[in-house]
N, C-alpha and C. Protein backbone atom coordinates (compact mmCIF):
# COMPACT_ATOMS: atom_id res chain seq x y z
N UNK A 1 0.85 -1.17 0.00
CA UNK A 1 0.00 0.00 0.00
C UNK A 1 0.90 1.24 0.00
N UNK A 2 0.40 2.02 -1.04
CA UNK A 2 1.11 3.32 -1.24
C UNK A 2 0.78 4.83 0.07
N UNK A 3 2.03 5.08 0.57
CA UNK A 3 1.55 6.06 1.45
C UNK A 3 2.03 7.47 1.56
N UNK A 4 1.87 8.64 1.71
CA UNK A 4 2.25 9.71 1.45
C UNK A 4 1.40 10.96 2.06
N UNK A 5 1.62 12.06 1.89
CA UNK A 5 1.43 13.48 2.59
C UNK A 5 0.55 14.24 1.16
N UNK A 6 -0.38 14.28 1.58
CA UNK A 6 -1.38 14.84 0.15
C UNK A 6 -0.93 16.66 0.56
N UNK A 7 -1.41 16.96 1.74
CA UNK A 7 -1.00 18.51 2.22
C UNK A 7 -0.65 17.92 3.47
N UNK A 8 -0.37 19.45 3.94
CA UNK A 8 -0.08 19.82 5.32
C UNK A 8 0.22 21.51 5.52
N UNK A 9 -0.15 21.97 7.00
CA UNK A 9 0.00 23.22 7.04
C UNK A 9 0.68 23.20 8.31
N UNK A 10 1.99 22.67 8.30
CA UNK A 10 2.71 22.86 9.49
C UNK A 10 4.14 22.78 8.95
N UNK A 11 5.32 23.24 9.97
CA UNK A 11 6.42 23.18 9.28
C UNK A 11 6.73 22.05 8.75
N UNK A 12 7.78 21.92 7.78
CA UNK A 12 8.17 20.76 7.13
C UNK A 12 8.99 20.05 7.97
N UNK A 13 9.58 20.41 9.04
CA UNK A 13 10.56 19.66 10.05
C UNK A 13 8.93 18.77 11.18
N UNK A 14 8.05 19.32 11.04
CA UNK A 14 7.14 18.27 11.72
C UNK A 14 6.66 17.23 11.07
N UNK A 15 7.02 17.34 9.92
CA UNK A 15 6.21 16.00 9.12
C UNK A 15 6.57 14.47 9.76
N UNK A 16 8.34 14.81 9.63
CA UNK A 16 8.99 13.38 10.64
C UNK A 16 7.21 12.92 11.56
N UNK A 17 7.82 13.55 12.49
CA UNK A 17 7.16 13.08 13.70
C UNK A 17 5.89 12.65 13.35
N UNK A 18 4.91 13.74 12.81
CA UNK A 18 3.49 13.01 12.23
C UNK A 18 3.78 12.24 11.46
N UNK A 19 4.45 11.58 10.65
CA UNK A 19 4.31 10.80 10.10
C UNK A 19 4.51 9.08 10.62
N UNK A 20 5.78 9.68 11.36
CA UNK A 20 5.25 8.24 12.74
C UNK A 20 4.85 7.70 12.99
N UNK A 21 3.97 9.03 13.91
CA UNK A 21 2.75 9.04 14.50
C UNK A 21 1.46 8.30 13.95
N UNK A 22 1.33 9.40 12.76
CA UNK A 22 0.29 8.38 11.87
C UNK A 22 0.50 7.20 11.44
N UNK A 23 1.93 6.80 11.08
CA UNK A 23 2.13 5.21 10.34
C UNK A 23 2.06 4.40 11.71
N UNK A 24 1.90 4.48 13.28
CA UNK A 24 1.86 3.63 14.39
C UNK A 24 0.19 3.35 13.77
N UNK A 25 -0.49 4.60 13.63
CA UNK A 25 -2.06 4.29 13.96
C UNK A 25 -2.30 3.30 12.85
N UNK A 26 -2.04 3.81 11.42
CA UNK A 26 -1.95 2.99 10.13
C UNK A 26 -1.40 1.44 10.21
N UNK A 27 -0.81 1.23 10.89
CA UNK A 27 0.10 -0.13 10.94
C UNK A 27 -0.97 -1.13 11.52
N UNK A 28 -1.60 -0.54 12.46
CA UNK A 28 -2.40 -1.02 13.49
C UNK A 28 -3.90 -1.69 12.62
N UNK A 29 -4.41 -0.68 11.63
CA UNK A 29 -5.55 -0.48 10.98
C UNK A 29 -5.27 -1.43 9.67
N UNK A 30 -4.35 -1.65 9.69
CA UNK A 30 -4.17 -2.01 7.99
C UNK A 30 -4.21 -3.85 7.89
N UNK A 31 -4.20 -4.49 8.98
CA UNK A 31 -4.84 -5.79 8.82
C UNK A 31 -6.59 -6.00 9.13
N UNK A 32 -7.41 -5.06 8.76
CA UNK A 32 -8.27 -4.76 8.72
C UNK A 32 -9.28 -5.28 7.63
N UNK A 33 -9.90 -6.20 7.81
CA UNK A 33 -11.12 -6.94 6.66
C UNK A 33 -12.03 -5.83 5.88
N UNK A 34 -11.81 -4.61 6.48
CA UNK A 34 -12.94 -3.38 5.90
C UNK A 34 -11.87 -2.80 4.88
N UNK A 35 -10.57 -3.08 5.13
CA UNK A 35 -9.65 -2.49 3.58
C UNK A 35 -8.77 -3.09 2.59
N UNK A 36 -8.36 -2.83 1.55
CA UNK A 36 -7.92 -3.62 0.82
C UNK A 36 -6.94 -3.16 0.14
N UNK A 37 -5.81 -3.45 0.58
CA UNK A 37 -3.97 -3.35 0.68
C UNK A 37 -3.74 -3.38 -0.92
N UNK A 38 -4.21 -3.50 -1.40
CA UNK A 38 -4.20 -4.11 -2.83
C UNK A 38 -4.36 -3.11 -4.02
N UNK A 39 -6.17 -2.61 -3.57
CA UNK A 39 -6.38 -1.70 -4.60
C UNK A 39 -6.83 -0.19 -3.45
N UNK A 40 -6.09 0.37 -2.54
CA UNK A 40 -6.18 1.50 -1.79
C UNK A 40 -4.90 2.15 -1.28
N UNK A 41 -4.85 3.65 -1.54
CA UNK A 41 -3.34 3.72 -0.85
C UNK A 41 -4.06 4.70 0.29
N UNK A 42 -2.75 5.45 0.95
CA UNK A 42 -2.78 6.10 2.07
C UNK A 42 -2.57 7.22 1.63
N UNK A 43 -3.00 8.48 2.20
CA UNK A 43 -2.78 9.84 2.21
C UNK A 43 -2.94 10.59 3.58
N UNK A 44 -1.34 11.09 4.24
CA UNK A 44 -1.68 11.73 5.14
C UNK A 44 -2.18 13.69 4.65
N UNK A 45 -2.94 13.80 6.00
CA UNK A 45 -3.85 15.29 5.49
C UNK A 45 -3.77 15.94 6.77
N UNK A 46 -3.00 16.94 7.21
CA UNK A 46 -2.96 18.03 8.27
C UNK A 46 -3.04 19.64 7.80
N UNK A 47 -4.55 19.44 8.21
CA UNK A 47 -4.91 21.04 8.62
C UNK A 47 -5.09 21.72 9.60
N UNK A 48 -5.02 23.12 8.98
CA UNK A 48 -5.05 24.09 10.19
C UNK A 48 -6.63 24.85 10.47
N UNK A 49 -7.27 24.65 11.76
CA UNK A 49 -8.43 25.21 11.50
C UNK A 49 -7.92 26.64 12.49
N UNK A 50 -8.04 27.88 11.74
CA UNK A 50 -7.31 29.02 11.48
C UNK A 50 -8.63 29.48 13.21
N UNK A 51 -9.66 29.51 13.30
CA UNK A 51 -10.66 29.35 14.54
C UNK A 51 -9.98 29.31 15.80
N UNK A 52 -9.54 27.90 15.73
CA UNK A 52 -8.85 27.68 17.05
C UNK A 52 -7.26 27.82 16.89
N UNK A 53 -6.47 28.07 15.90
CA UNK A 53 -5.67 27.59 15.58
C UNK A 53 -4.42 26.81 15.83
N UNK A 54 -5.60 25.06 15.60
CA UNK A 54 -5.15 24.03 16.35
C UNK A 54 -4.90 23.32 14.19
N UNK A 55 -3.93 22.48 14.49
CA UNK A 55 -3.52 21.81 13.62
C UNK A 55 -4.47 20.18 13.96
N UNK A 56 -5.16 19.66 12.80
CA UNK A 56 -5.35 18.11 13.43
C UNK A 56 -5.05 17.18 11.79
N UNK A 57 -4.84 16.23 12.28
CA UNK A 57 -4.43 15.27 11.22
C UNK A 57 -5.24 14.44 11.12
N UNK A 58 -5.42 13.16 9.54
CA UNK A 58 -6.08 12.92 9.20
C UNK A 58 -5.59 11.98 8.50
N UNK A 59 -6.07 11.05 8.14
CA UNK A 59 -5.43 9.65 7.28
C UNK A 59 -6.95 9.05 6.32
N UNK A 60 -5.92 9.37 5.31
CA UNK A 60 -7.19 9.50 4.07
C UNK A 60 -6.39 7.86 3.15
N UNK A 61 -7.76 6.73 2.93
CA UNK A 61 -7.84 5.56 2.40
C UNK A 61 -8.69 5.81 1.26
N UNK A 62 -7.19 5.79 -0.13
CA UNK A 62 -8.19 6.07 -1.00
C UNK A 62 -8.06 5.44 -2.18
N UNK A 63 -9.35 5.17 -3.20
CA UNK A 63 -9.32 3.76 -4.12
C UNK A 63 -8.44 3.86 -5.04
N UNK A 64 -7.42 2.98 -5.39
CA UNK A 64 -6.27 3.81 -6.72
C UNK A 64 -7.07 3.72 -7.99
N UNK A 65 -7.92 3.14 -8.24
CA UNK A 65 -8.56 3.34 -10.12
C UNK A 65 -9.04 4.86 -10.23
N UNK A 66 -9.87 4.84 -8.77
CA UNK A 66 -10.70 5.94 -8.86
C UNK A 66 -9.92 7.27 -8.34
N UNK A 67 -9.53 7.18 -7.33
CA UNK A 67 -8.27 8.14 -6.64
C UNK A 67 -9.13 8.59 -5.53
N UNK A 68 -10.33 8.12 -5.75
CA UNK A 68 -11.45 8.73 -4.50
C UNK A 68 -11.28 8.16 -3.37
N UNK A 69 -11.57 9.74 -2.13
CA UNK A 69 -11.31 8.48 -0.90
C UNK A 69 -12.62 8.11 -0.25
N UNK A 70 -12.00 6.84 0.01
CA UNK A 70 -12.98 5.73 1.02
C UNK A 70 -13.13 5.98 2.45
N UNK A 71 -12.35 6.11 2.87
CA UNK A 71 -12.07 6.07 4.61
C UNK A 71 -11.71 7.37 5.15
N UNK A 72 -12.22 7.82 6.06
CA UNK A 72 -11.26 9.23 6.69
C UNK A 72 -10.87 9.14 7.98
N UNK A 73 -10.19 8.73 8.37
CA UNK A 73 -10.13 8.76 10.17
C UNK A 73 -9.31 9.95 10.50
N UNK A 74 -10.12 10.53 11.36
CA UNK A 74 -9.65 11.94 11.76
C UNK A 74 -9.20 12.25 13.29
N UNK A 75 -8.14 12.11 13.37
CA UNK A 75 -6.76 11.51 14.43
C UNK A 75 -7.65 12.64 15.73
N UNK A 76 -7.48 13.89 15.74
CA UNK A 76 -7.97 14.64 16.63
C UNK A 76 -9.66 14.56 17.20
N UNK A 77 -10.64 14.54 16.39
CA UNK A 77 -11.96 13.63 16.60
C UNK A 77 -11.88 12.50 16.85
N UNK A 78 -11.11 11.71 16.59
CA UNK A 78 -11.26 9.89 16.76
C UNK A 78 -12.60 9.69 16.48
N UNK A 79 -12.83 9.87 14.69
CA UNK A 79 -14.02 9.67 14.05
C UNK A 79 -13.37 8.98 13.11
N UNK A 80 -14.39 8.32 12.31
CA UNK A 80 -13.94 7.78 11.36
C UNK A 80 -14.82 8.27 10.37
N UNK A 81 -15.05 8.23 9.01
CA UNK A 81 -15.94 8.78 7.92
C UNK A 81 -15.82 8.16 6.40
N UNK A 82 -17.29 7.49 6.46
CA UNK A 82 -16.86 6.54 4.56
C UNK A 82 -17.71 7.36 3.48
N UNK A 83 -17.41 6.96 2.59
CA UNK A 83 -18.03 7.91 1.52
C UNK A 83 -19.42 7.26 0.87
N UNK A 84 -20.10 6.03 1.72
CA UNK A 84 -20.97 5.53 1.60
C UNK A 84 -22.29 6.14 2.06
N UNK A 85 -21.75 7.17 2.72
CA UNK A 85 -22.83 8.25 3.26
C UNK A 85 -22.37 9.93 3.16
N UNK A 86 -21.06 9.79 2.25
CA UNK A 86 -20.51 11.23 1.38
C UNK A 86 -19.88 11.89 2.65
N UNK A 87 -19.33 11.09 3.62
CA UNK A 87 -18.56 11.85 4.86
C UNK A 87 -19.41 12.42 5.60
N UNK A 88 -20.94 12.86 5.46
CA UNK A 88 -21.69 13.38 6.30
C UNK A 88 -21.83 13.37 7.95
N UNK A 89 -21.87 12.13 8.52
CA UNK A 89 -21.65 11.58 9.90
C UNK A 89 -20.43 10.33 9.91
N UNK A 90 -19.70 10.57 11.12
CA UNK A 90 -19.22 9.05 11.16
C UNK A 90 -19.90 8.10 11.57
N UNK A 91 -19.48 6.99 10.81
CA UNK A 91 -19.57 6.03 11.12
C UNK A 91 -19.20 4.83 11.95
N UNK A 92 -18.58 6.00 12.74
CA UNK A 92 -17.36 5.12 14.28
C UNK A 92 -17.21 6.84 14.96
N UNK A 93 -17.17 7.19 16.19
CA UNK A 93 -16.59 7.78 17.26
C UNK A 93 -16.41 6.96 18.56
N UNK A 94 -14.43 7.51 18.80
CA UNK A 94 -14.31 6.76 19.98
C UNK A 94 -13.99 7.71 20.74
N UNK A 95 -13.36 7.27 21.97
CA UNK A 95 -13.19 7.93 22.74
C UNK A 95 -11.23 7.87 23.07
N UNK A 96 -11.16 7.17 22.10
CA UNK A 96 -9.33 7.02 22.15
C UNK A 96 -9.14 6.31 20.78
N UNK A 97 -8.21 6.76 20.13
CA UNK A 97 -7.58 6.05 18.82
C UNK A 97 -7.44 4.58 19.33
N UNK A 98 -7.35 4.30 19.97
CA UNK A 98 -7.23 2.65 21.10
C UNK A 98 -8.77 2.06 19.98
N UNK A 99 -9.82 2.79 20.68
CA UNK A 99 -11.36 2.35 20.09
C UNK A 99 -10.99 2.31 18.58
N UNK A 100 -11.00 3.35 18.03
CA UNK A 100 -10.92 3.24 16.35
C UNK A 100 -9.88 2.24 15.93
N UNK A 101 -8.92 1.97 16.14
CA UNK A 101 -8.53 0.94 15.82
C UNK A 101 -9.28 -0.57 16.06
N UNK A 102 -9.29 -1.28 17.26
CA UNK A 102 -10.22 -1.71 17.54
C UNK A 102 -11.52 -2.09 16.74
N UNK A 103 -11.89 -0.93 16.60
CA UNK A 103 -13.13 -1.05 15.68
C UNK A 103 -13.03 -1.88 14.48
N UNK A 104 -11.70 -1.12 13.87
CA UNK A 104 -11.08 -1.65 12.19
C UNK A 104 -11.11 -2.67 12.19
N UNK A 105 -10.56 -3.25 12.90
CA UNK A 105 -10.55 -5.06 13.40
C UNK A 105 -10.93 -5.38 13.75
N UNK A 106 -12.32 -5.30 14.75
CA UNK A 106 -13.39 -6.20 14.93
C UNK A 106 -13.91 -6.20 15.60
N UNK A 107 -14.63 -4.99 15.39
CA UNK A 107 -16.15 -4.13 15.55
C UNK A 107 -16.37 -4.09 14.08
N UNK A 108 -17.90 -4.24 14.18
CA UNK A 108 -19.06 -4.40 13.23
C UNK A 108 -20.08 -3.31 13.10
N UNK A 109 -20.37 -3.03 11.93
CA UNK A 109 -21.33 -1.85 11.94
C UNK A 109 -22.24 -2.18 10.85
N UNK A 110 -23.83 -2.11 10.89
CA UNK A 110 -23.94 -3.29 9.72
C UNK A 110 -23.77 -1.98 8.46
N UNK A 111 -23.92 -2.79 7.45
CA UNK A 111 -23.50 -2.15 5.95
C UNK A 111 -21.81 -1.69 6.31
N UNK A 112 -20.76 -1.91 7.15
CA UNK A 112 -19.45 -1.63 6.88
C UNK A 112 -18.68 -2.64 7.54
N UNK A 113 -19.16 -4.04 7.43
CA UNK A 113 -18.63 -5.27 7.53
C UNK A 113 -17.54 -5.86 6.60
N UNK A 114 -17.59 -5.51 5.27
CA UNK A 114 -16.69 -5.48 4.16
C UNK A 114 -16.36 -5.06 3.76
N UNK A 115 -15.18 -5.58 2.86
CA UNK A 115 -14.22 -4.18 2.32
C UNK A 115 -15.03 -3.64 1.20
N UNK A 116 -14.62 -2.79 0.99
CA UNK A 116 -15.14 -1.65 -0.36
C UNK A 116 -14.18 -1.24 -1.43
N UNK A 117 -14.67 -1.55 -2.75
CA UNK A 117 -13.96 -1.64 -3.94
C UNK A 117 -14.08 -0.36 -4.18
């Protein structure tokens, strides 16, 4: 699975670290029956919401034919979001990246039991 930094709005000397960071959570998620190593890559996504101006990150699973993404788990919410309902609500909130992972692997939600082409 292909993985990489789509944006970011923080210095370039922080990427190291988030990227880590995010590949610990990713590592964790990626023997996961809801994704498919095969035909999906990875995109990390850190923005700045200029409001609070708090930086939060984001790990975007997305289909390579189509380039569209599937999955959004959004590191600072510990939400997750599929495009089976256009990102509108998640479809997972935890209360620790601990849960969302967890979930990936085996917690059930019906209609997101399988992977998605």
């Amino acid at each position: 699975m292909t993985v990489g930094w789509i944006s970011w709005e923080c210095p370039i000397e922080s990427l190291k670290f988030k990227t880590q960071a995010l590949g610990k959570i990713l590592e964790k998620v990626l023997p996961s029956k809801k994704l498919q190593p095969d035909k999906q890559y990875i995109c990390f996504d850190s923005h700045l919401n200029k409001e609070e101006e708090k930086a939060y990150d984001e790990i975007w699973i997305c289909d390579c034919k189509t380039q569209e993404i599937i999955w959004i788990i959004s590191i600072r919410d510990k939400k997750v979001y599929h495009c089976k309902n256009n990102f509108e609500e998640p479809v997972i909130c935890g209360k620790s990246m601990s849960e969302i992972v967890k979930w990936f692997i085996n917690g059930k939600l019906k209609g997101y039991e399988k992977p998605f082409n």
